[in-house]
Protein backbone atom coordinates (compact mmCIF):
# COMPACT_ATOMS: atom_id res chain seq x y z
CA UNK A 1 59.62 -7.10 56.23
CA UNK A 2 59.37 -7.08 52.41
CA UNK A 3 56.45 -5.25 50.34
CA UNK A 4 55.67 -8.58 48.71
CA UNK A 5 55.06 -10.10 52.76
CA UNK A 6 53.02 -7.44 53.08
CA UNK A 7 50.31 -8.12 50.48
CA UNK A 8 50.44 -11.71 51.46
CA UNK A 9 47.31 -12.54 53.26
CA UNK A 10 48.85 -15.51 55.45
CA UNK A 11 50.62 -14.30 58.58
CA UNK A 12 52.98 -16.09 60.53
CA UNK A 13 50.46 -14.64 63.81
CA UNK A 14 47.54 -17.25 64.19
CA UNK A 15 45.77 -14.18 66.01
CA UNK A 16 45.69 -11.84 63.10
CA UNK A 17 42.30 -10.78 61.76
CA UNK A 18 42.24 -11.71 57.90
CA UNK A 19 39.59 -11.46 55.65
CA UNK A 20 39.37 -14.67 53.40
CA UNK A 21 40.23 -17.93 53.09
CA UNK A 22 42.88 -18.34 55.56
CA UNK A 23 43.96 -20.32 58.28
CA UNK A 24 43.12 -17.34 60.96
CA UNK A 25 39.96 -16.96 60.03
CA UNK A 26 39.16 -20.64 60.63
CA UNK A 27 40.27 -20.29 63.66
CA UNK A 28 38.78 -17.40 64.59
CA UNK A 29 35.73 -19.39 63.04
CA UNK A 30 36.14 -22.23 65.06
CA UNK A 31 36.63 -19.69 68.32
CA UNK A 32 33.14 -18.27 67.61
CA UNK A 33 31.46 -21.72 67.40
CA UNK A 34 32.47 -23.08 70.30
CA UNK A 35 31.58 -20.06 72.43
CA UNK A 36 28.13 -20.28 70.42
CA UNK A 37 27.70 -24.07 71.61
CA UNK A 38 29.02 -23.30 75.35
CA UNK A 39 26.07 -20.67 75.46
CA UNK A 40 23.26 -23.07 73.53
CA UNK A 41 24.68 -25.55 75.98
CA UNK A 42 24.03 -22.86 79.04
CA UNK A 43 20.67 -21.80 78.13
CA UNK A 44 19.38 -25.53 78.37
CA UNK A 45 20.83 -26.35 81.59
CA UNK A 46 20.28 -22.88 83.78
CA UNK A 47 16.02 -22.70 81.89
CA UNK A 48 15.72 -26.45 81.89
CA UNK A 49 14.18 -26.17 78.39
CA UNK A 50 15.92 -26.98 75.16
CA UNK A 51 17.33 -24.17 72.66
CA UNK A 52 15.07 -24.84 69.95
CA UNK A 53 12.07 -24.06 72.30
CA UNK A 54 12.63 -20.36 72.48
CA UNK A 55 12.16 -20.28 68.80
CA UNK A 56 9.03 -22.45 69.23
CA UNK A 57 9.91 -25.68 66.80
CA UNK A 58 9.66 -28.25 69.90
């Protein structure tokens, strides 16, 4: 590996953890929302109420 791949903040690993703009941390963005909507998605069918009741709008 060469210093100037080094400083480059896109990495050929999809997995990699980088700050920024890049296309890992959309994914890793995209990752986090879909475990947020699985557990929104939980909550309402094991309590039988809707998400937005437990923060009292509806």
């Amino acid at each position: 590996m060469t210093s100037s791949s080094k400083s480059s903040p896109v990495s050929d690993d999809r997995n990699d953890w980088v700050w920024g703009f890049t296309p890992q941390s959309e994914i890793w963005n995209g990752r986090f929302a879909m475990i947020g909507f699985v557990s929104v998605v939980l909550v309402e069918v094991f309590s039988g109420q809707g998400f937005l009741h437990y923060w009292g709008i509806l």
